[in-house]
C-alpha atoms as a PDB file:
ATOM      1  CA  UNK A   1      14.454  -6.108  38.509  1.00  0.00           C
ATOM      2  CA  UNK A   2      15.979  -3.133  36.799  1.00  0.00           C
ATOM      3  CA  UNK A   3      17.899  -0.231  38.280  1.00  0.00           C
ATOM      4  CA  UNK A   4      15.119   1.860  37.683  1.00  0.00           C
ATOM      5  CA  UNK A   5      12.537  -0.253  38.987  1.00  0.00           C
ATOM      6  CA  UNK A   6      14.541  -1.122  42.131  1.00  0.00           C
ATOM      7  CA  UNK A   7      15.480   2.376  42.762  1.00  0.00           C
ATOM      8  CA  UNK A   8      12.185   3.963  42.534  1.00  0.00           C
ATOM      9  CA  UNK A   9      10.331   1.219  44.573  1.00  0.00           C
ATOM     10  CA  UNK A  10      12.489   2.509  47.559  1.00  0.00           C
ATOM     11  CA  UNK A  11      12.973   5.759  49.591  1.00  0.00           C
ATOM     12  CA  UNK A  12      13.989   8.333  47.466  1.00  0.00           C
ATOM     13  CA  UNK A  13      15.610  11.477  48.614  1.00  0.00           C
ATOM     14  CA  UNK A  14      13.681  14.510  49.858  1.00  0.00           C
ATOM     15  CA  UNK A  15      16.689  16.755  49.856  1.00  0.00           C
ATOM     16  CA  UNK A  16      19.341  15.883  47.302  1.00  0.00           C
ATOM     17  CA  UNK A  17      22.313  17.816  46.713  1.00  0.00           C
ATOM     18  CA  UNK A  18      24.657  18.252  43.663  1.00  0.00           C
ATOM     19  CA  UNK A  19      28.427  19.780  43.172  1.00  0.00           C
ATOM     20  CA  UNK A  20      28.501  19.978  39.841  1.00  0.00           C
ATOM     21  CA  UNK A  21      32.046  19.718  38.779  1.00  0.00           C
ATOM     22  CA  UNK A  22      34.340  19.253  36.151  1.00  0.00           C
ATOM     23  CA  UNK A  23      32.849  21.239  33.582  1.00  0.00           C
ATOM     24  CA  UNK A  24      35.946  22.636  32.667  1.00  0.00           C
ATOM     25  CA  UNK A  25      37.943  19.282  32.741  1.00  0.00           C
ATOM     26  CA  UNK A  26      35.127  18.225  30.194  1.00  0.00           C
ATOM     27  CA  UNK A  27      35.881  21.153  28.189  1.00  0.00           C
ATOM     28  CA  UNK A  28      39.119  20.153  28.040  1.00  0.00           C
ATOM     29  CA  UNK A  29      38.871  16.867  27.094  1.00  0.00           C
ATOM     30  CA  UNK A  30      37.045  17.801  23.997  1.00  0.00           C
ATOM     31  CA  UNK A  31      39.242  20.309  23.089  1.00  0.00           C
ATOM     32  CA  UNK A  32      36.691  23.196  23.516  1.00  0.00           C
ATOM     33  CA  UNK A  33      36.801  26.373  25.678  1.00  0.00           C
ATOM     34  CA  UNK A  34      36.155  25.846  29.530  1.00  0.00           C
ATOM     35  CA  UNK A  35      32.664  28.609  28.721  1.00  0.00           C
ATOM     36  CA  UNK A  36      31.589  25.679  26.718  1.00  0.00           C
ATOM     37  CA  UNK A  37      31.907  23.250  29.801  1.00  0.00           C
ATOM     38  CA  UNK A  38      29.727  25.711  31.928  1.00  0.00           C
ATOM     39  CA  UNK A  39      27.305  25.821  28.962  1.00  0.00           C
ATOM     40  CA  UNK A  40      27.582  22.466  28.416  1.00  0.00           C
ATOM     41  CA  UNK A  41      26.770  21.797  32.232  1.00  0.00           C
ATOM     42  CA  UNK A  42      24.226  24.241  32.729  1.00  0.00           C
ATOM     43  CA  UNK A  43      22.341  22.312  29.932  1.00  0.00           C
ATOM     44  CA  UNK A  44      22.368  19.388  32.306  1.00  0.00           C
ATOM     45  CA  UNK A  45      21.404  21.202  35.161  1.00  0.00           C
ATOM     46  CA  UNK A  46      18.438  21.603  33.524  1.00  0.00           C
ATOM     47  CA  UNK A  47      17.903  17.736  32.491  1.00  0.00           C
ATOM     48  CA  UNK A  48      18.693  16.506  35.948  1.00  0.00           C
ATOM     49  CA  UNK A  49      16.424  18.649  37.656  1.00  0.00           C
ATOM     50  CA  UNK A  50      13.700  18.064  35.036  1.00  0.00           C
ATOM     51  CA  UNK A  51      14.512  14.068  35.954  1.00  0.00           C
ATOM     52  CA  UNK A  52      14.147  14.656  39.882  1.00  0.00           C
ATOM     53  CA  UNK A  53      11.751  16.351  39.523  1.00  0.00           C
ATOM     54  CA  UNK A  54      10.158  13.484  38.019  1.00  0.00           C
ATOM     55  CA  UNK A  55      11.327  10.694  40.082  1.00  0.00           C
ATOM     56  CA  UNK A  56       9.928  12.868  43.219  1.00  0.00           C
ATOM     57  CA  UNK A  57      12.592  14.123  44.757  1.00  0.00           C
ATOM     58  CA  UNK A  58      11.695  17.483  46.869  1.00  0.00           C
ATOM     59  CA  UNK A  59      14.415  19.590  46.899  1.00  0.00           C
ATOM     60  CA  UNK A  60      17.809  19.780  44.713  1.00  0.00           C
ATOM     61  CA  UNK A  61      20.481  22.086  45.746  1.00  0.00           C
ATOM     62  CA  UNK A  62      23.455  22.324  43.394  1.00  0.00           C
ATOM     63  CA  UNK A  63      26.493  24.308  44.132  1.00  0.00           C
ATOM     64  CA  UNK A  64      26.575  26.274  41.234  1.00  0.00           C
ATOM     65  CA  UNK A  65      29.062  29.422  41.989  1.00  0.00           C
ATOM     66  CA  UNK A  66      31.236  29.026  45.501  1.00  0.00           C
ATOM     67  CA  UNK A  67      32.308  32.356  47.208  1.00  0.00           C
ATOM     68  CA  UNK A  68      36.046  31.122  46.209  1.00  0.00           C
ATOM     69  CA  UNK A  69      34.948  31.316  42.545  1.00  0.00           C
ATOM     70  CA  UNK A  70      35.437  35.200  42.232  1.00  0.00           C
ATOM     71  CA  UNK A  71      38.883  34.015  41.904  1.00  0.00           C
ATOM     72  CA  UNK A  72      38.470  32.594  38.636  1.00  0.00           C
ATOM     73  CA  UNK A  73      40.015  34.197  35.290  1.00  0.00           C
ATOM     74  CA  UNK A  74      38.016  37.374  34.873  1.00  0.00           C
ATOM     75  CA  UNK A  75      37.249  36.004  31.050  1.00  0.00           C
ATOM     76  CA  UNK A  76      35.343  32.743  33.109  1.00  0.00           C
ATOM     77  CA  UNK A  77      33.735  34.392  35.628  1.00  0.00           C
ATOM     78  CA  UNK A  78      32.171  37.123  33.879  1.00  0.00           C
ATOM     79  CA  UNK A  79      30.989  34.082  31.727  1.00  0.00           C
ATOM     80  CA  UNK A  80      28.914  32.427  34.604  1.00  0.00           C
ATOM     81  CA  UNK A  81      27.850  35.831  36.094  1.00  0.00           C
ATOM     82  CA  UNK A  82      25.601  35.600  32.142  1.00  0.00           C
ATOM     83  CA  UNK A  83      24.202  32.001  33.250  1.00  0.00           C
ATOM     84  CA  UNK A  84      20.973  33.336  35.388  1.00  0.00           C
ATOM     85  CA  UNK A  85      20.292  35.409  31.908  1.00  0.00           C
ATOM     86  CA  UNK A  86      20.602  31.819  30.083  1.00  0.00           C
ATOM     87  CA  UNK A  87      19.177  29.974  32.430  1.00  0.00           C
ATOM     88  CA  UNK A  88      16.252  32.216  32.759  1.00  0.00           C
ATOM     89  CA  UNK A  89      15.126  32.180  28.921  1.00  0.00           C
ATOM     90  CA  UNK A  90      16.296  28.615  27.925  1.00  0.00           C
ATOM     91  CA  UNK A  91      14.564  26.494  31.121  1.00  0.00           C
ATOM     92  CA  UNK A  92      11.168  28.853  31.971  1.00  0.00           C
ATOM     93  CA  UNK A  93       9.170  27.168  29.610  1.00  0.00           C
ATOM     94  CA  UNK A  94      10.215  23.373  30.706  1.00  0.00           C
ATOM     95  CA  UNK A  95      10.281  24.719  34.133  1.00  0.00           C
ATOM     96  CA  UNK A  96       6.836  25.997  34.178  1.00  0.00           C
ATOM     97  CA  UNK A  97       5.688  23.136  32.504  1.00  0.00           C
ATOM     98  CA  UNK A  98       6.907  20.741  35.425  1.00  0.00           C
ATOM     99  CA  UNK A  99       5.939  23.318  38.274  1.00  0.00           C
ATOM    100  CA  UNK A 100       9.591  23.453  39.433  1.00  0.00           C
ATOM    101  CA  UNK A 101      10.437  26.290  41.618  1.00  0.00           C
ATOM    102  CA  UNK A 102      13.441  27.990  41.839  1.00  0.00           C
ATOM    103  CA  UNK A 103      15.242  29.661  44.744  1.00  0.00           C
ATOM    104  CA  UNK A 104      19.027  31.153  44.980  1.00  0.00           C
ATOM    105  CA  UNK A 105      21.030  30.271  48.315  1.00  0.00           C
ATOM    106  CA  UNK A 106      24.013  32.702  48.508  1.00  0.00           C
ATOM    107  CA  UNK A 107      25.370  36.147  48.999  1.00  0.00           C
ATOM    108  CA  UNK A 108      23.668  38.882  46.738  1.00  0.00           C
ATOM    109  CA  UNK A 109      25.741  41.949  47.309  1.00  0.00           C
ATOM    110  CA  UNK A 110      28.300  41.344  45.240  1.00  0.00           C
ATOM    111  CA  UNK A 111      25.951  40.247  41.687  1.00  0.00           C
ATOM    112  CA  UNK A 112      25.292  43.228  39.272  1.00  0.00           C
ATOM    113  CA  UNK A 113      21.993  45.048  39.849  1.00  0.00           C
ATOM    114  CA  UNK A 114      20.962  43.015  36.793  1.00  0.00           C
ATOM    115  CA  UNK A 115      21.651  40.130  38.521  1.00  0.00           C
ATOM    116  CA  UNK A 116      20.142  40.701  41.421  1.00  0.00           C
ATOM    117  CA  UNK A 117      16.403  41.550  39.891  1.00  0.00           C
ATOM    118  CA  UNK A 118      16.829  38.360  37.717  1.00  0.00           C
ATOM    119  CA  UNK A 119      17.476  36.605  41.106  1.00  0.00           C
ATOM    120  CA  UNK A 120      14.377  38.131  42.721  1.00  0.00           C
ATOM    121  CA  UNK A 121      12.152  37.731  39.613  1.00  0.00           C
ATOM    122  CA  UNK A 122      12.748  33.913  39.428  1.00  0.00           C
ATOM    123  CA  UNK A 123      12.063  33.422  42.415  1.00  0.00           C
ATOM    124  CA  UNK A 124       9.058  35.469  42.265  1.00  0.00           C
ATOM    125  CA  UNK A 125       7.563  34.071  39.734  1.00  0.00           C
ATOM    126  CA  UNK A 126       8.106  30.322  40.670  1.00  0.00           C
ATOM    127  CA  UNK A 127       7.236  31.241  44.085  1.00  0.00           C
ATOM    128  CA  UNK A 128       3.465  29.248  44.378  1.00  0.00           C
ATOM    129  CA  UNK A 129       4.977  26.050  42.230  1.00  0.00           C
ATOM    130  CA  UNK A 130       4.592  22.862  43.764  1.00  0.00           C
ATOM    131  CA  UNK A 131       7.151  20.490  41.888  1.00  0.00           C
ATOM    132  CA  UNK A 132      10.604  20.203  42.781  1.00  0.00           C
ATOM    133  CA  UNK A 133      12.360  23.147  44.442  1.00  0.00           C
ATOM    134  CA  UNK A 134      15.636  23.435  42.404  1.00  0.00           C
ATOM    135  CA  UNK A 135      17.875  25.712  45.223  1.00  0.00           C
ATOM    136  CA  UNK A 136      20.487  27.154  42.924  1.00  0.00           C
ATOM    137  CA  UNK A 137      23.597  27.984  45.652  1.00  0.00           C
ATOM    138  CA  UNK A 138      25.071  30.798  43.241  1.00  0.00           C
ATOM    139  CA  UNK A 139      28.261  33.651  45.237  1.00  0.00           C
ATOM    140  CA  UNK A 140      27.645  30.292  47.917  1.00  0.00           C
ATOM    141  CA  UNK A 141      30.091  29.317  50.950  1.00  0.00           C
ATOM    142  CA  UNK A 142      28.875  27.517  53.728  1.00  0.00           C
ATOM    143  CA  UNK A 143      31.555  29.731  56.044  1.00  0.00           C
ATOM    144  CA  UNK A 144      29.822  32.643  55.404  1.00  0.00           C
ATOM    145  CA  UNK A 145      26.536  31.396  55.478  1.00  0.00           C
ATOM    146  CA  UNK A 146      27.043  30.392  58.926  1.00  0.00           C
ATOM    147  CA  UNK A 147      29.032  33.580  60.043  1.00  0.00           C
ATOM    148  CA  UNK A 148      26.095  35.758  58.873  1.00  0.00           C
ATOM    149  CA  UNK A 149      23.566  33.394  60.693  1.00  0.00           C
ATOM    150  CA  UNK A 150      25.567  33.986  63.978  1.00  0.00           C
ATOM    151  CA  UNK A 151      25.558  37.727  62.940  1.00  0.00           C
ATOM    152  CA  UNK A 152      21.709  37.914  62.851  1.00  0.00           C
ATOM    153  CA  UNK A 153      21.633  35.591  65.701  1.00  0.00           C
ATOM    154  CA  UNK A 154      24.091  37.426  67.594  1.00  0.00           C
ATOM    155  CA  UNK A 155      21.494  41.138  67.310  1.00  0.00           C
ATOM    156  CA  UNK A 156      18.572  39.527  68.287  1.00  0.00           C
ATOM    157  CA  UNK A 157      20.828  38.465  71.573  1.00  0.00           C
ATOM    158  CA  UNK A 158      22.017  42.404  72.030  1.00  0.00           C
ATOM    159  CA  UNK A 159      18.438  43.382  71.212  1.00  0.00           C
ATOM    160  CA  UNK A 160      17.113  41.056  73.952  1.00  0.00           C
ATOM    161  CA  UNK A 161      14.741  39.686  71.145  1.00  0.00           C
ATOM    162  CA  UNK A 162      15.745  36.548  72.189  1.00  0.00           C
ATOM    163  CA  UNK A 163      17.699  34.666  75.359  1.00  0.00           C
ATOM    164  CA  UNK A 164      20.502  33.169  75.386  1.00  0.00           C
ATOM    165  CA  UNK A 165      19.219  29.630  76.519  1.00  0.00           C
ATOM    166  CA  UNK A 166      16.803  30.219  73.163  1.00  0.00           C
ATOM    167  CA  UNK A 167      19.831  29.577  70.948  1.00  0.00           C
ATOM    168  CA  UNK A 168      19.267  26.174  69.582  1.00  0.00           C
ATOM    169  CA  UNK A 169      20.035  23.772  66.784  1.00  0.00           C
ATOM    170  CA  UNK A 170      16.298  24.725  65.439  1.00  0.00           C
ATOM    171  CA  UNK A 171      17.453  28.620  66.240  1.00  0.00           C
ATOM    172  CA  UNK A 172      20.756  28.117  63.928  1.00  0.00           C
ATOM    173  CA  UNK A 173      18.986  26.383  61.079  1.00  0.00           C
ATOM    174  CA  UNK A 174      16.118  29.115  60.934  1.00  0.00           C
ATOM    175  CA  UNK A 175      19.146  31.695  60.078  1.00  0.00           C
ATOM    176  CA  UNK A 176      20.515  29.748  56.993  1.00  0.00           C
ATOM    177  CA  UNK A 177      19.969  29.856  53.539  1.00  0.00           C
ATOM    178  CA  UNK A 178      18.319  26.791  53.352  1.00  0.00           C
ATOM    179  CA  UNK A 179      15.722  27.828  56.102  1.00  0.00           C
ATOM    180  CA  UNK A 180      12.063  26.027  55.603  1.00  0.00           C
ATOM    181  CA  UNK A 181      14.196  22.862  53.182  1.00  0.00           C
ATOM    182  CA  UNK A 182      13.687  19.600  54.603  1.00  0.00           C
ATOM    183  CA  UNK A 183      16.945  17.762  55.725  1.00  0.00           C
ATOM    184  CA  UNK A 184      19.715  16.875  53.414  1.00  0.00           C
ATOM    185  CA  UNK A 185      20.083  13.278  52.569  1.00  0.00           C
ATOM    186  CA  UNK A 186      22.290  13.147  50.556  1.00  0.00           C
ATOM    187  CA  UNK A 187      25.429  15.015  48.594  1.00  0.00           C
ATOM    188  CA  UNK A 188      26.721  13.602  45.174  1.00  0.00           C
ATOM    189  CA  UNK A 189      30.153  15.418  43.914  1.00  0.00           C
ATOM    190  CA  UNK A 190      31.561  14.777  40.562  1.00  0.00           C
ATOM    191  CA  UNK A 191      34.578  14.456  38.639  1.00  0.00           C
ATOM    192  CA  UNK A 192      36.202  12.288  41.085  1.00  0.00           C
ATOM    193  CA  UNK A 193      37.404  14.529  43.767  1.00  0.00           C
ATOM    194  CA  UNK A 194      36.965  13.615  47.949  1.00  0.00           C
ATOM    195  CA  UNK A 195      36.254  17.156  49.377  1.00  0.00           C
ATOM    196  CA  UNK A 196      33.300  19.317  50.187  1.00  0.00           C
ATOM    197  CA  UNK A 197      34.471  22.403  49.095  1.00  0.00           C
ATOM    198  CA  UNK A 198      32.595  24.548  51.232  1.00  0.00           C
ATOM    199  CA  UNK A 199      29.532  23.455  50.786  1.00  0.00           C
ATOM    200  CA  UNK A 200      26.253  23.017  52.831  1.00  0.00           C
ATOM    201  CA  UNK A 201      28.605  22.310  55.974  1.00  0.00           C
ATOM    202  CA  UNK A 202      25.868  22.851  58.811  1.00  0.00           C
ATOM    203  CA  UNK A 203      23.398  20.559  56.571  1.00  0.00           C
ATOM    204  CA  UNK A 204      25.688  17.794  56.307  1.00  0.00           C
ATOM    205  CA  UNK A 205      25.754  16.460  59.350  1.00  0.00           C
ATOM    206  CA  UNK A 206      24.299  13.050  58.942  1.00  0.00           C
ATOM    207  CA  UNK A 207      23.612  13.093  55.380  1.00  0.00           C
ATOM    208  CA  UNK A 208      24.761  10.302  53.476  1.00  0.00           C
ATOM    209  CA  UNK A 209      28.168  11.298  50.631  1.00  0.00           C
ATOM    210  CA  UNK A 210      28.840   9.692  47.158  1.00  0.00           C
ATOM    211  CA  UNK A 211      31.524  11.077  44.866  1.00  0.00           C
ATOM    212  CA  UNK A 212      31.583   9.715  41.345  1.00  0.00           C
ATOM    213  CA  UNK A 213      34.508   9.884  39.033  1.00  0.00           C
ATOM    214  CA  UNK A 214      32.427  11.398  36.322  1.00  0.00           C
ATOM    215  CA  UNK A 215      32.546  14.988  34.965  1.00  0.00           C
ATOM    216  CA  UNK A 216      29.405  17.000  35.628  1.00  0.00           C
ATOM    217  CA  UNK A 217      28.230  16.917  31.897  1.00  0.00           C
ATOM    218  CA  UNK A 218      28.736  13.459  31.451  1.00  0.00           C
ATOM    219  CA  UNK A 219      26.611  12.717  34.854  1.00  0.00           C
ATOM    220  CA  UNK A 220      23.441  11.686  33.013  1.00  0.00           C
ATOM    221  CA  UNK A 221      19.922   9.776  35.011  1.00  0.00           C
ATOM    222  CA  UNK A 222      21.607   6.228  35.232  1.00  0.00           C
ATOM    223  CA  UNK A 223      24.564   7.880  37.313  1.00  0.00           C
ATOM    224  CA  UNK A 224      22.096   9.720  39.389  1.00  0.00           C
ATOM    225  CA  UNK A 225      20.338   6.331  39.593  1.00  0.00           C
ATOM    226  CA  UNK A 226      23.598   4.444  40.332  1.00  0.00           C
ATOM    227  CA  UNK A 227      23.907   6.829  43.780  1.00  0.00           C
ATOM    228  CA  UNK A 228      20.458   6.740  44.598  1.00  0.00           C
ATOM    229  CA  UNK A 229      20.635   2.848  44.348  1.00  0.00           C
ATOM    230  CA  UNK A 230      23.849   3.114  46.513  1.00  0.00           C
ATOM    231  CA  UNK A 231      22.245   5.255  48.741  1.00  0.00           C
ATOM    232  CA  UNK A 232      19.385   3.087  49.175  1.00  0.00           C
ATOM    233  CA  UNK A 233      21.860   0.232  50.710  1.00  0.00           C
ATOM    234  CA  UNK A 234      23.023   2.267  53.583  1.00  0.00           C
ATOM    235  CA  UNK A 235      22.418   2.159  56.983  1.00  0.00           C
ATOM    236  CA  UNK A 236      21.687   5.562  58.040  1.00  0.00           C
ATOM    237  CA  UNK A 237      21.859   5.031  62.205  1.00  0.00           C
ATOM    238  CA  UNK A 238      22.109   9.313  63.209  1.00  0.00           C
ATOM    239  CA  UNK A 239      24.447   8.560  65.628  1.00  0.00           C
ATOM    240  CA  UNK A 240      22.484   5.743  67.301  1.00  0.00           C
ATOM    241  CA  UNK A 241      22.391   1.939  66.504  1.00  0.00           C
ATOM    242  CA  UNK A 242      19.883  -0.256  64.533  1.00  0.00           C
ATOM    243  CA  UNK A 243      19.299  -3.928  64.805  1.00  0.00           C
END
């Protein structure tokens, strides 16, 4: 049986999730500017949700811009702050034609008021779509996504909205970003590096981690394959044991 074949006749992924990096170490090793590695991997972005979309996953959240990435060479970052612009007129039409929906996970107070209407608009628009849900995690860090949850949690307590035995697990998880996404399965990070960066923290719990030595524009459907395949072979026991 093929890869293909053997993958899709299995469980695939409700919630998958992507850090897309090394776009600049592709860049790099092509001789081009890094801009050309985000372009380059925004391209893909679009092919590998247009793929997951197709192989059924539900939900794809890809860590697009961290909180830490402000930190960037001004030249780079005001580069990706043009990608929602890009992203908007290059993918709609695909997009619409696949019923994806988009959705932006992440801080919006410190976007350009451009910015932050494109945000709102694309989400707007995609809003009654039932394909894939493509969360784009763009000004994301899981720190702060959990410090403002506490925060809102944390007013409702002072307000008496809420008592204290009614903070819960379900409580927390109704305050994220990701509110309403089914449970992540599982994270894929490329370009070879072992850390999470940030990323998703609450929602990893017992998800399931594979970290591929390829850069993000070179990750093409047989490497997303290859992980769902390995995924497929584990034993995912949530703390418990399985005979």
């Amino acid at each position: 049986m093929s890869l293909e074949k053997r993958v899709l006749s299995k469980y695939i992924p409700a919630h998958l999730a992507i850090i897309l990096d090394g776009n600049g170490r592709w860049a790099k090793k092509h001789n081009l500017l890094r801009t050309l590695g985000h372009k380059k991997g925004a391209e893909n972005l679009k092919n590998m949700a247009l793929i997951c979309n197709e192989i059924g996953v539900k939900v794809l959240s890809v860590y697009a811009f961290s909180t830490e990435n402000w930190n960037r060479p001004a030249s780079e970052v005001e580069y990706l702050m043009k990608l929602p612009r890009e992203f908007e007129e290059n993918y709609k039409g695909k997009f619409k034609e696949n019923d994806i929906k988009v959705i932006f996970s992440g801080r919006r107070d410190r976007f350009s008021e451009e910015n932050i209407d494109l945000l709102y608009r694309i989400e707007e628009k995609t809003k009654d779509r039932k394909g894939l849900i493509l969360n784009v995690c763009f000004d994301y860090g899981s720190h702060t996504e959990i410090i403002e949850a506490v925060k809102q949690i944390s007013v409702k307590y002072k307000n008496d909205d809420i008592k204290l035995d009614d903070i819960d697990t379900s409580l927390m998880e109704e305050h994220l970003y990701t509110k309403g996404l089914p449970p992540l399965d599982l994270l894929i990070r490329t370009s070879g590096e072992l850390r999470i960066s940030n990323y998703l923290l609450w929602q990893l719990a017992y998800s399931e981690l594979y970290f591929t030595s390829k850069l993000w524009p070179e990750f093409n459907r047989k490497e997303l394959l290859k992980a769902l395949d390995n995924f497929q072979k584990r034993n995912r026991r949530y703390g418990g044991i399985k005979e």
